[in-house]
PDB file of N, CA and C in Angstrom:
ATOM      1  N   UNK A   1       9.347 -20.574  17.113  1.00  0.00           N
ATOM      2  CA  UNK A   1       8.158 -20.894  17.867  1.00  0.00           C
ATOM      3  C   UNK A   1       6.946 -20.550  16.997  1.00  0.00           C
ATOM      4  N   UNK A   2       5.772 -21.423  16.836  1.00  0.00           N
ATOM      5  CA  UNK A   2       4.798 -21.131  16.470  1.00  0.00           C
ATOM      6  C   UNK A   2       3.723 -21.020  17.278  1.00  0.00           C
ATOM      7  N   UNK A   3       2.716 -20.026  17.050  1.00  0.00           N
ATOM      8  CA  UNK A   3       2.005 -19.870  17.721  1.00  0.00           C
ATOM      9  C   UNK A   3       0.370 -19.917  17.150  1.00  0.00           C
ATOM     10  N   UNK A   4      -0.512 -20.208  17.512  1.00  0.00           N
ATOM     11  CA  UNK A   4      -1.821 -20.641  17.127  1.00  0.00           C
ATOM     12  C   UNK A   4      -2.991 -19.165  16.682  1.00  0.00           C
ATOM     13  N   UNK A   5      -3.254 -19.174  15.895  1.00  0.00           N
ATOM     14  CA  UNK A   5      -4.190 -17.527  15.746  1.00  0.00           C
ATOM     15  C   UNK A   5      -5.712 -18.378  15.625  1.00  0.00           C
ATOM     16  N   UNK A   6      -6.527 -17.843  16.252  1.00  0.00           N
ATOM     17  CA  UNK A   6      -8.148 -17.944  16.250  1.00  0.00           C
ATOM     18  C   UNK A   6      -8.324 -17.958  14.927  1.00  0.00           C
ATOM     19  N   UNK A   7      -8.174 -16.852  14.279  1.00  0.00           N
ATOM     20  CA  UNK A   7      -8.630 -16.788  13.018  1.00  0.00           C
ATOM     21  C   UNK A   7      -7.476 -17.174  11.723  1.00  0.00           C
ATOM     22  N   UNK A   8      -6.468 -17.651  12.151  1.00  0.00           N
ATOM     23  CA  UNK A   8      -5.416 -17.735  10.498  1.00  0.00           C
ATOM     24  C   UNK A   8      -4.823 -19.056  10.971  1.00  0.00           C
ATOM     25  N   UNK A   9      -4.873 -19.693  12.023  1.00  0.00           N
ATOM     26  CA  UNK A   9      -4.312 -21.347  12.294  1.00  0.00           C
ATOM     27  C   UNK A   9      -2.922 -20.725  12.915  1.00  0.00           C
ATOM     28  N   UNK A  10      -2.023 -21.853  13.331  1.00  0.00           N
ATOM     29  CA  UNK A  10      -0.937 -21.565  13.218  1.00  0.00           C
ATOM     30  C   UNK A  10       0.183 -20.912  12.602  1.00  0.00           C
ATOM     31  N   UNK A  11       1.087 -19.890  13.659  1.00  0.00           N
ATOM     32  CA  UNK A  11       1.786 -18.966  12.601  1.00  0.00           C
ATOM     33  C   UNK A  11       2.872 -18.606  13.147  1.00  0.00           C
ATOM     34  N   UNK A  12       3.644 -18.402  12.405  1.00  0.00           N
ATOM     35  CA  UNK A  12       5.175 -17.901  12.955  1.00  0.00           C
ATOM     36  C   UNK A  12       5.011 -16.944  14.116  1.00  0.00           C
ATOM     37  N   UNK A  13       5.876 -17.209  15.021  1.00  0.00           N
ATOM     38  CA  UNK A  13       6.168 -15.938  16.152  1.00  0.00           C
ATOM     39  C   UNK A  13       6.433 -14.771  15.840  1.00  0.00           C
ATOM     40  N   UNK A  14       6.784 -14.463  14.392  1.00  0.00           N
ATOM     41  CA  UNK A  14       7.410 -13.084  14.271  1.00  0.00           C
ATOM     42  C   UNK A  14       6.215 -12.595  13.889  1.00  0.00           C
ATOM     43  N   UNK A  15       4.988 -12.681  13.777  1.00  0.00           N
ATOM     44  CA  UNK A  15       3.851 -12.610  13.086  1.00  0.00           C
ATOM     45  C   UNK A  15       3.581 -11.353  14.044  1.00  0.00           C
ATOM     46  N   UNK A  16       3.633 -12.330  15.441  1.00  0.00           N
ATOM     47  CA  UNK A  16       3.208 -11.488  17.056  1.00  0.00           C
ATOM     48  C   UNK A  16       3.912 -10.805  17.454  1.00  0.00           C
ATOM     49  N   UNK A  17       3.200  -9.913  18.324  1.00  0.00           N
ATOM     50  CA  UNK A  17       3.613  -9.351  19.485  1.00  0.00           C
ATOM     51  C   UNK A  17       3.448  -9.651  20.443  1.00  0.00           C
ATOM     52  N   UNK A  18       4.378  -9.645  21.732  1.00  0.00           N
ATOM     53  CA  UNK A  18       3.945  -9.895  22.787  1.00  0.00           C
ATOM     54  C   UNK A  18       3.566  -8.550  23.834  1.00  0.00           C
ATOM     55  N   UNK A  19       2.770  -9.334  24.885  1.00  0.00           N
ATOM     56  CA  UNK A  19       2.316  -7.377  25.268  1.00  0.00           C
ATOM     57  C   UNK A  19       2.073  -8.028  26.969  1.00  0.00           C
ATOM     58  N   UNK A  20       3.083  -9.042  27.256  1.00  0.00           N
ATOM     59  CA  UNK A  20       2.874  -8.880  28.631  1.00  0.00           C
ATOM     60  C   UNK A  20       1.966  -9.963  29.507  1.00  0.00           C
ATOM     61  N   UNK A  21       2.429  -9.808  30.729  1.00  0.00           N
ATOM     62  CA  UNK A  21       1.562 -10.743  31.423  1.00  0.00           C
ATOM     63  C   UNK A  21      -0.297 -10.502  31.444  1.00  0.00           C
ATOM     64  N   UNK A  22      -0.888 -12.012  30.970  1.00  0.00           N
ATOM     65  CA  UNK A  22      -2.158 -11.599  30.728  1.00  0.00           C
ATOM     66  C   UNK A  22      -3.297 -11.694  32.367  1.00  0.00           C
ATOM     67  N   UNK A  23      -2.193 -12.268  33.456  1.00  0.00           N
ATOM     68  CA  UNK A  23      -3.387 -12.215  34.445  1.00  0.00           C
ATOM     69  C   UNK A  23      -3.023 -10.758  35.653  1.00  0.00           C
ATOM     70  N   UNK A  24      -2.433 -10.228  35.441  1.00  0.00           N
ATOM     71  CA  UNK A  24      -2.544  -8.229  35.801  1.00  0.00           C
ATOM     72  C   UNK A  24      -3.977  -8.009  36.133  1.00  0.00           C
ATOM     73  N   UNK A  25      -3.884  -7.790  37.343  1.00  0.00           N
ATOM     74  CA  UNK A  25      -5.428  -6.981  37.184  1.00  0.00           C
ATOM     75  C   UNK A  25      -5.130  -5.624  37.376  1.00  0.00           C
ATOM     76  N   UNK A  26      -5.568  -4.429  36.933  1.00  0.00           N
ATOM     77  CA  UNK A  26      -5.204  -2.823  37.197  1.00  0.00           C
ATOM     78  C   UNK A  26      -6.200  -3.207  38.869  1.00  0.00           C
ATOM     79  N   UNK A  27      -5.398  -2.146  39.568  1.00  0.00           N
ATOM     80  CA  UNK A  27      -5.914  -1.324  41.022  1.00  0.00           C
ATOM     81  C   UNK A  27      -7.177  -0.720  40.887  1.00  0.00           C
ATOM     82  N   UNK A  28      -8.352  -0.360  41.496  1.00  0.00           N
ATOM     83  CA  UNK A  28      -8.860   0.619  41.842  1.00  0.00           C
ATOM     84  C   UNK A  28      -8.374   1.869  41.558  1.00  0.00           C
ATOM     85  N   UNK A  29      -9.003   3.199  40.842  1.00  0.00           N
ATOM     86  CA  UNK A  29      -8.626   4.167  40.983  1.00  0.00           C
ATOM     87  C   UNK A  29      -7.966   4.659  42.369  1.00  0.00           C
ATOM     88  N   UNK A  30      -8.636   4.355  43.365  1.00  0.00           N
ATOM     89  CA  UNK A  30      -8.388   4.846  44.858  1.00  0.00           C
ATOM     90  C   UNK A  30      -7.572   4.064  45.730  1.00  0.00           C
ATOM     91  N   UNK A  31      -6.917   3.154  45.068  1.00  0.00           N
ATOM     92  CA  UNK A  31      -6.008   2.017  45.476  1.00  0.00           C
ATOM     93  C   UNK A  31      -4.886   2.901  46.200  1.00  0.00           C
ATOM     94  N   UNK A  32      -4.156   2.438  47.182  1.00  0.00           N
ATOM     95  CA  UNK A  32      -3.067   3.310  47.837  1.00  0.00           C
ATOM     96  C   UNK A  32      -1.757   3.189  46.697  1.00  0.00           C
ATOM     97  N   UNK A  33      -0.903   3.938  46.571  1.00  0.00           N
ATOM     98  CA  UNK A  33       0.014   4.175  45.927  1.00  0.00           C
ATOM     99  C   UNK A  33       1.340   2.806  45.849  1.00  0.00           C
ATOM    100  N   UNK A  34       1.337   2.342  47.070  1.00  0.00           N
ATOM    101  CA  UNK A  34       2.184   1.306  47.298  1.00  0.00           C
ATOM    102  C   UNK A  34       0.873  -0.338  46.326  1.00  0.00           C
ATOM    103  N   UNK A  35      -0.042  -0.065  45.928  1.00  0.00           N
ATOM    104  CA  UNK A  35      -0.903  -1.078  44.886  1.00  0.00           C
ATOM    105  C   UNK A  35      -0.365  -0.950  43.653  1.00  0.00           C
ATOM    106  N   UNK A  36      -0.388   0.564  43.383  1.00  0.00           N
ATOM    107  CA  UNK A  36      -0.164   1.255  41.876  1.00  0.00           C
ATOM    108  C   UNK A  36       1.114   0.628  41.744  1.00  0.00           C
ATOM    109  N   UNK A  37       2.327   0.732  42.614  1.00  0.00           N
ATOM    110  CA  UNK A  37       3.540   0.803  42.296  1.00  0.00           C
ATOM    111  C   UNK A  37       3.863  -0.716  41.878  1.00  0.00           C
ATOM    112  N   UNK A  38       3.076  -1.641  43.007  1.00  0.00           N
ATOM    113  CA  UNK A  38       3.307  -3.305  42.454  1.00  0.00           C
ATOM    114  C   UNK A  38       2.960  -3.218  41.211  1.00  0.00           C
ATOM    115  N   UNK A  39       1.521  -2.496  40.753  1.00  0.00           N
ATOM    116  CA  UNK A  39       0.946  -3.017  39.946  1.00  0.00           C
ATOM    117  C   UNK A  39       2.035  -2.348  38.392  1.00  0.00           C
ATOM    118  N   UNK A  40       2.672  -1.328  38.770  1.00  0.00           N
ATOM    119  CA  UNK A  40       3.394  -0.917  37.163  1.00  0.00           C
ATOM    120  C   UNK A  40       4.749  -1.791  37.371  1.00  0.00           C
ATOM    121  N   UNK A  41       5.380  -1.905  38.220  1.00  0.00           N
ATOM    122  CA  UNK A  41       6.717  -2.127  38.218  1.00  0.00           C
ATOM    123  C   UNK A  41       7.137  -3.754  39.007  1.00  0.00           C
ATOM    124  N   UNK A  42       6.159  -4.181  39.614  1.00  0.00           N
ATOM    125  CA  UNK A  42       6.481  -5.395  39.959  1.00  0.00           C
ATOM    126  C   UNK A  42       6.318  -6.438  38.887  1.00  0.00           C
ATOM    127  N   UNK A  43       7.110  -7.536  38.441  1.00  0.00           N
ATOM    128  CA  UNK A  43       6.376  -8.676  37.702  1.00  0.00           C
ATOM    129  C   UNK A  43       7.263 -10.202  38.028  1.00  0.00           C
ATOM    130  N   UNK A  44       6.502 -11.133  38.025  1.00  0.00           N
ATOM    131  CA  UNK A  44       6.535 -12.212  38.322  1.00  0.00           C
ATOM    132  C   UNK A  44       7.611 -12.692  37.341  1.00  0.00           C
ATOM    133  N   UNK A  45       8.488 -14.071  37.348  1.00  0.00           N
ATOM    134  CA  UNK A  45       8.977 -15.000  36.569  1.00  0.00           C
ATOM    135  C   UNK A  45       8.672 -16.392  36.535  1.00  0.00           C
ATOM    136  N   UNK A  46       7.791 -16.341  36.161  1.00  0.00           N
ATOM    137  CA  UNK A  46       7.497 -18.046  36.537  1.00  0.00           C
ATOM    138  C   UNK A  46       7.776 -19.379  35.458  1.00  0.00           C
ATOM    139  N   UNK A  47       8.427 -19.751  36.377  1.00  0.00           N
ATOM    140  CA  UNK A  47       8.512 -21.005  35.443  1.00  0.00           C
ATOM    141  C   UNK A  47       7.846 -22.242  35.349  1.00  0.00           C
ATOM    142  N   UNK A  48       7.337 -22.204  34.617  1.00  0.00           N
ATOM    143  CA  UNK A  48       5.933 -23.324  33.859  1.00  0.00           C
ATOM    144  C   UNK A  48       4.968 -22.787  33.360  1.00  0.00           C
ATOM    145  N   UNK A  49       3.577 -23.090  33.549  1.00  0.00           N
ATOM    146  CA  UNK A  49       2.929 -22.710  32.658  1.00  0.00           C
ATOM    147  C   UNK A  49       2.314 -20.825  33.093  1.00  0.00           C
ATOM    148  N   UNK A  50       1.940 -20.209  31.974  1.00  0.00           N
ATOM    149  CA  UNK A  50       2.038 -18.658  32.115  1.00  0.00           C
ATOM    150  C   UNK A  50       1.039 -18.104  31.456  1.00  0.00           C
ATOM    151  N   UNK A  51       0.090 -17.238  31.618  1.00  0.00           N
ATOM    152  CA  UNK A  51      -0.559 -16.696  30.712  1.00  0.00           C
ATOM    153  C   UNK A  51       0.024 -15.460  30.112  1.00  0.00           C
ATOM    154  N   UNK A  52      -0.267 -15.219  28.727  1.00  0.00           N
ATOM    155  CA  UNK A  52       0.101 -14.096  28.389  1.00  0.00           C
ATOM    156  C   UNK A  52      -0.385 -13.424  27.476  1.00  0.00           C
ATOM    157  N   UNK A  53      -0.793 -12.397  26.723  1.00  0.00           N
ATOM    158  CA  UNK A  53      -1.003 -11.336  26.037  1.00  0.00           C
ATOM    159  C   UNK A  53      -0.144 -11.295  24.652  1.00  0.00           C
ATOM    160  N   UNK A  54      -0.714 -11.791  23.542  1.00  0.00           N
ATOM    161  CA  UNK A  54      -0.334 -11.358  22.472  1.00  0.00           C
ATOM    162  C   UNK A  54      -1.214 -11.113  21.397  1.00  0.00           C
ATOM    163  N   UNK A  55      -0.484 -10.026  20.495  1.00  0.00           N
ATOM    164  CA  UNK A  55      -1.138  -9.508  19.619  1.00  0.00           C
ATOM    165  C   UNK A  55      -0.763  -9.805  17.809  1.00  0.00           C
ATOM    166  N   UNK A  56      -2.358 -10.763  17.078  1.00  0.00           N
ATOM    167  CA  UNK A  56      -1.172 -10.653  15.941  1.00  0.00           C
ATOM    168  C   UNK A  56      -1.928 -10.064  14.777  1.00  0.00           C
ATOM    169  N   UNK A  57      -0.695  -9.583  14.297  1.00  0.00           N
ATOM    170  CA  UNK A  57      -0.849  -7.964  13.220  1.00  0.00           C
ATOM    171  C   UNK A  57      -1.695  -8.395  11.920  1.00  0.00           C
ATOM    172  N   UNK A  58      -1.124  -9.686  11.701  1.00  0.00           N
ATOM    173  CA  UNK A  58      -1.853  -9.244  10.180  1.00  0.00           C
ATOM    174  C   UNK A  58      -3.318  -9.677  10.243  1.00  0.00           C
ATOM    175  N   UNK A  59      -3.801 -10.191  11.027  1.00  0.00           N
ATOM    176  CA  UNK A  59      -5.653 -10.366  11.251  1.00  0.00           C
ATOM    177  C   UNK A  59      -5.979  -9.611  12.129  1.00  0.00           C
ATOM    178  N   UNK A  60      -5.472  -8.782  13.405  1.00  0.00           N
ATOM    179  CA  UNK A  60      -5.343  -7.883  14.174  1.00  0.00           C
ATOM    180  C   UNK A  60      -6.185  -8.253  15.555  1.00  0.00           C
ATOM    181  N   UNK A  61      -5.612  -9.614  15.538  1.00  0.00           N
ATOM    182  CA  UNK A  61      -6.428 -10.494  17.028  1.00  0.00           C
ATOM    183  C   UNK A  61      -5.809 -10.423  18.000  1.00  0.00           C
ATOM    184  N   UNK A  62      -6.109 -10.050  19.123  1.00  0.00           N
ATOM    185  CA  UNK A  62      -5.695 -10.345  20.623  1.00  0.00           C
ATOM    186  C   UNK A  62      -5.993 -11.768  21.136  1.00  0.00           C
ATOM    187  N   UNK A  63      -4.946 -12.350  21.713  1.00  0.00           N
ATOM    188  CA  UNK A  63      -4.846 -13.667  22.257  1.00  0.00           C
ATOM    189  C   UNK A  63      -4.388 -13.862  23.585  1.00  0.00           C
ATOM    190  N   UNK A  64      -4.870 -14.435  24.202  1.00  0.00           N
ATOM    191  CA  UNK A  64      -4.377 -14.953  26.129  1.00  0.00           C
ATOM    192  C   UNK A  64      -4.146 -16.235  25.458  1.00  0.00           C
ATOM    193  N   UNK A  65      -2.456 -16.246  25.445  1.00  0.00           N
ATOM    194  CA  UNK A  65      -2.089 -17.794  24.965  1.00  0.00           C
ATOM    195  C   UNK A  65      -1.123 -18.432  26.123  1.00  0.00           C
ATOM    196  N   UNK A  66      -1.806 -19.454  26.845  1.00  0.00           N
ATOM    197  CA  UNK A  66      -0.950 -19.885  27.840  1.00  0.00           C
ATOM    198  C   UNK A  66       0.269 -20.860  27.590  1.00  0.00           C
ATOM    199  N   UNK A  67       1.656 -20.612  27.858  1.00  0.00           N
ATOM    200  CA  UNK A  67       2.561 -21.050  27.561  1.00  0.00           C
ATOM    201  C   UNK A  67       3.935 -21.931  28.648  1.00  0.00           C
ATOM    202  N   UNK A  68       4.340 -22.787  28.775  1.00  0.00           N
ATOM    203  CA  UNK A  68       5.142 -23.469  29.384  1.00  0.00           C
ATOM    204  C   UNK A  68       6.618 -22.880  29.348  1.00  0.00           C
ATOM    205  N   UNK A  69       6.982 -21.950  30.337  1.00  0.00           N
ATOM    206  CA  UNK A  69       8.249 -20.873  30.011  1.00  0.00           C
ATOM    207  C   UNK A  69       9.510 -21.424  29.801  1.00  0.00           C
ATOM    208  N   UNK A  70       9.730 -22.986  30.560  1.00  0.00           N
ATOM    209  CA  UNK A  70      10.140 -23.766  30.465  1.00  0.00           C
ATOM    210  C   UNK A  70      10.702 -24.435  29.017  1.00  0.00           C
ATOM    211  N   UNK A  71       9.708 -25.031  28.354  1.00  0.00           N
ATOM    212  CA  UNK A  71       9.898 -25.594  27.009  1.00  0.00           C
ATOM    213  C   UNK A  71       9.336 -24.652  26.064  1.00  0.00           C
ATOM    214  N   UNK A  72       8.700 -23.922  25.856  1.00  0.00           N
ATOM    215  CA  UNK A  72       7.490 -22.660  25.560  1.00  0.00           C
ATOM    216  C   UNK A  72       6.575 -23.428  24.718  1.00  0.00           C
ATOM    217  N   UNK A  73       6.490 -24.695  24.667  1.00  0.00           N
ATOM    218  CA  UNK A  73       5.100 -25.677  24.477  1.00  0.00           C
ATOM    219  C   UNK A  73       3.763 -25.017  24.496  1.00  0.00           C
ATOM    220  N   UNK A  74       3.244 -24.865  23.565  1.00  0.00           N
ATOM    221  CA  UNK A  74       2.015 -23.720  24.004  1.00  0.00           C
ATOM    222  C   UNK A  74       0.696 -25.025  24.175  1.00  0.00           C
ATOM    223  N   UNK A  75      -0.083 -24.235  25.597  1.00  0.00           N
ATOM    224  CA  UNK A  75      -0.938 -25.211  26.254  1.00  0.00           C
ATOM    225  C   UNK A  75      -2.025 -25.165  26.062  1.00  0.00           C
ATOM    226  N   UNK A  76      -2.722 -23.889  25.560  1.00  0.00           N
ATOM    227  CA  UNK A  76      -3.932 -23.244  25.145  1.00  0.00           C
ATOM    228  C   UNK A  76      -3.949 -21.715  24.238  1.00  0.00           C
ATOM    229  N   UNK A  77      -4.455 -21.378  23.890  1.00  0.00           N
ATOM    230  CA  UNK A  77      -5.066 -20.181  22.976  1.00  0.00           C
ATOM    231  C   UNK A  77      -6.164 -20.016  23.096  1.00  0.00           C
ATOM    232  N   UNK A  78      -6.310 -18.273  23.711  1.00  0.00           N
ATOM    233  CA  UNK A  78      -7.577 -18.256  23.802  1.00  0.00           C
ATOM    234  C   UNK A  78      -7.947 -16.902  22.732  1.00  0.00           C
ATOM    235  N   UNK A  79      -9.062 -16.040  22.563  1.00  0.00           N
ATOM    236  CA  UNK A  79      -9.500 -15.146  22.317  1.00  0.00           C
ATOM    237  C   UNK A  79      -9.368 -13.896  23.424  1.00  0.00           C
ATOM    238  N   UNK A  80      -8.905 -13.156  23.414  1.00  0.00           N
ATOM    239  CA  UNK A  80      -9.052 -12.095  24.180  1.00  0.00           C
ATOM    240  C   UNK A  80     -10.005 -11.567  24.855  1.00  0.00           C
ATOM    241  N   UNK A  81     -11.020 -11.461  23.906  1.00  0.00           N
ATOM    242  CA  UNK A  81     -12.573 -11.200  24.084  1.00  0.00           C
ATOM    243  C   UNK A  81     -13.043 -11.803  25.231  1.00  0.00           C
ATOM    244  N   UNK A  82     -13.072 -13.047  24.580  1.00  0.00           N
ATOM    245  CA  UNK A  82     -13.663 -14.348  25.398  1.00  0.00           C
ATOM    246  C   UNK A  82     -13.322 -14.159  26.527  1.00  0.00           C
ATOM    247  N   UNK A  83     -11.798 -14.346  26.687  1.00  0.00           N
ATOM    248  CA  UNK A  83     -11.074 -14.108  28.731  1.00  0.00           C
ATOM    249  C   UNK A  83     -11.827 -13.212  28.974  1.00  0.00           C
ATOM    250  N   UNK A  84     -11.605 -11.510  28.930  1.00  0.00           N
ATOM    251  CA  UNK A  84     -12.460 -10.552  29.451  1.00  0.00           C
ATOM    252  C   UNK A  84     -13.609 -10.880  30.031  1.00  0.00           C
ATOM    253  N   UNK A  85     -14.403 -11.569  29.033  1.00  0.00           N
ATOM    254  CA  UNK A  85     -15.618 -11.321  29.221  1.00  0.00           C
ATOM    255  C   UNK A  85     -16.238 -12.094  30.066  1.00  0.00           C
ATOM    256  N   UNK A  86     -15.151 -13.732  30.261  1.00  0.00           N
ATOM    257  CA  UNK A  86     -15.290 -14.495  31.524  1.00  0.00           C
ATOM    258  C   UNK A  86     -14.592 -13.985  32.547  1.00  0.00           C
ATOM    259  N   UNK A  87     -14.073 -12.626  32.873  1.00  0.00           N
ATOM    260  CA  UNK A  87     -13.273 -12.218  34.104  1.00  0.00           C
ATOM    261  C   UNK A  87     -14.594 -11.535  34.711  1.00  0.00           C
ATOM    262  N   UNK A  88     -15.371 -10.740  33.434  1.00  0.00           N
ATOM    263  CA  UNK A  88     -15.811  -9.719  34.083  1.00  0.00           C
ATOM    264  C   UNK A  88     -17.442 -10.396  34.482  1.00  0.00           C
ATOM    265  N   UNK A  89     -17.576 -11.579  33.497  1.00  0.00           N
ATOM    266  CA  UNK A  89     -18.916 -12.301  34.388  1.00  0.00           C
ATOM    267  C   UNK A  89     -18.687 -12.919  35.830  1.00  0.00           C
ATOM    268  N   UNK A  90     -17.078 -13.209  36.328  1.00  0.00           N
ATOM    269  CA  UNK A  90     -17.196 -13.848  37.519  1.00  0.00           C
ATOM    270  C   UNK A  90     -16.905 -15.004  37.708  1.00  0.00           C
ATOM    271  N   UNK A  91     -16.738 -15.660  39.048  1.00  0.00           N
ATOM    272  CA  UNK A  91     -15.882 -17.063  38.699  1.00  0.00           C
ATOM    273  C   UNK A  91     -17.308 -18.547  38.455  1.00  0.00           C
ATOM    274  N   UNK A  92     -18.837 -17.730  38.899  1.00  0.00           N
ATOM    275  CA  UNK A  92     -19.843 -18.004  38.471  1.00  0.00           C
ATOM    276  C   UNK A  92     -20.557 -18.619  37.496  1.00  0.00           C
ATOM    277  N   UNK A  93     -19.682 -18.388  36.289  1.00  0.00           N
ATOM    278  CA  UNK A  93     -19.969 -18.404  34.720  1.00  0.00           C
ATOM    279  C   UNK A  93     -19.286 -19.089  34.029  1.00  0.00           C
ATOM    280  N   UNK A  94     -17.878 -19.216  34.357  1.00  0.00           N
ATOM    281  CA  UNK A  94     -16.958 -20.300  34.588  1.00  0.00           C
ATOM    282  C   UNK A  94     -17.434 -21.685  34.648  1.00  0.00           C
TER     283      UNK A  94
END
């Protein structure tokens, strides 16, 4: 599988890491305990398209690269940064 880097083009999978589902939101500190517990130990399987969290080492970029779990056809690549920073402006900014 190849996968797309912001900054180096396309690149082998072994390049990356993967680090998990990228649409997780953490709880509230004060969230009840039965939130916390979905939030560490529950996780989804979905089949089709997926966002996810990877990291690659040798330019040391974080990526939300959405992927088809199905065929693993990759559908987009984003910047890490970028997502954040459109989560935390709101669906507004979007």
């Amino acid at each position: 599988m190849r996968l797309p880097c912001s900054c180096c083009g396309p690149r082998d999978s072994g390049e990356f890491v993967y680090r998990g589902d990228a649409t997780l939101r953490r709880p509230p500190p004060d969230a009840p305990e039965t939130h916390w517990a979905d939030y560490v130990y529950l996780r989804d399987n979905p089949a089709g398209p997926h966002r996810e969290l990877w990291y690659h080492q040798p330019c040391r970029s974080w990526l939300v690269i959405t992927r088809d779990t199905r065929s693993h056809a990759i559908l987009a690549a984003e910047a890490a940064e970028a997502v954040a920073r459109a989560v935390q402006a709101g669906p507004e900014a979007r």
